[in-house]
C-alpha atoms as a PDB file:
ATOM      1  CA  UNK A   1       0.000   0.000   0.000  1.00  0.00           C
ATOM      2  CA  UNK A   2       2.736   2.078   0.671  1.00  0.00           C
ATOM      3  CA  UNK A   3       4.452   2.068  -2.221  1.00  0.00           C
ATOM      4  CA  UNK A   4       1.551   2.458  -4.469  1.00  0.00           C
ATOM      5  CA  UNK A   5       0.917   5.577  -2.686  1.00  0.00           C
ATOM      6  CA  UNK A   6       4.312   6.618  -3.064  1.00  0.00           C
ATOM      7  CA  UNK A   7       4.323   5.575  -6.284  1.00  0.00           C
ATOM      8  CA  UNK A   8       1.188   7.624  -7.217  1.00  0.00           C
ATOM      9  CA  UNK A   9       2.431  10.679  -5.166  1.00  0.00           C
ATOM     10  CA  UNK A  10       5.772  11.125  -7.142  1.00  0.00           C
ATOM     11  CA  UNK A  11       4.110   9.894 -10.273  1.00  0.00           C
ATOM     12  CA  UNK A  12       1.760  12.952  -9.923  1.00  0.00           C
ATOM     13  CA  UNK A  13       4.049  15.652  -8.912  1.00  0.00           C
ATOM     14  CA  UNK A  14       6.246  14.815 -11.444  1.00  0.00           C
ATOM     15  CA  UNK A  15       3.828  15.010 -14.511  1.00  0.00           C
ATOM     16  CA  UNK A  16       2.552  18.032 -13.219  1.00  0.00           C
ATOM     17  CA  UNK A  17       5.923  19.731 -12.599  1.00  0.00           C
ATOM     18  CA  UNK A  18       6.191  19.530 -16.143  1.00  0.00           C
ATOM     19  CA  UNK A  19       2.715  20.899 -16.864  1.00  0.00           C
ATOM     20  CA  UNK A  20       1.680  23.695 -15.070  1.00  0.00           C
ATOM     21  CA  UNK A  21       2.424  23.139 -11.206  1.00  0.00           C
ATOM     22  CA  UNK A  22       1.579  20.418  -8.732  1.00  0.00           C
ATOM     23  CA  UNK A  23      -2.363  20.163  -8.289  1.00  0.00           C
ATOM     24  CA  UNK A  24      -3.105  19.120  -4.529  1.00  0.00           C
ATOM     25  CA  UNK A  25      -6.736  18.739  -4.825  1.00  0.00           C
ATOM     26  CA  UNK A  26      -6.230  16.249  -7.875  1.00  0.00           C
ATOM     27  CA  UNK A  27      -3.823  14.176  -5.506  1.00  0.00           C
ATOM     28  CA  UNK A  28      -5.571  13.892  -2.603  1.00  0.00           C
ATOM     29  CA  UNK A  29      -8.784  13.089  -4.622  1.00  0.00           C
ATOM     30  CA  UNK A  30      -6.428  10.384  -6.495  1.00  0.00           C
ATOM     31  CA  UNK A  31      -4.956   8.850  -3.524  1.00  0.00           C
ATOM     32  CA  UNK A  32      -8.357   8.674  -1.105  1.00  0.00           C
ATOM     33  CA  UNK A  33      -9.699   6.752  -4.583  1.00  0.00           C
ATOM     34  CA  UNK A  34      -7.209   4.247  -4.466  1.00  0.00           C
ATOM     35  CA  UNK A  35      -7.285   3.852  -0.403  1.00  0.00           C
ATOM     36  CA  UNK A  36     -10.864   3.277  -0.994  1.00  0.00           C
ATOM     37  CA  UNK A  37     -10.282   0.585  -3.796  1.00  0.00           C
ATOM     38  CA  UNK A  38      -7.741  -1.352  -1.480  1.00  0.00           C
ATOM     39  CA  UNK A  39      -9.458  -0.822   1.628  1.00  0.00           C
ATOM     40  CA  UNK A  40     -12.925  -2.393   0.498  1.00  0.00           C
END
């Protein structure tokens, strides 16, 4: 679980470095969806 989190969180700030910043709302939403998905 841990490193699919991790995995997700540098995943995302890295594609959005190159974009246009580092979108915390977009994270968060991505990483409580996967929590949920695992934790069910």
């Amino acid at each position: 679980m841990a490193k699919i989190m991790m995995s997700l969180f540098y995943g995302r700030a890295f594609q959005d470095s190159l974009i246009n910043g580092m979108d915390p709302k977009l994270l968060k939403e991505e990483m409580v969806a996967v929590y949920e998905r695992v934790k069910g």
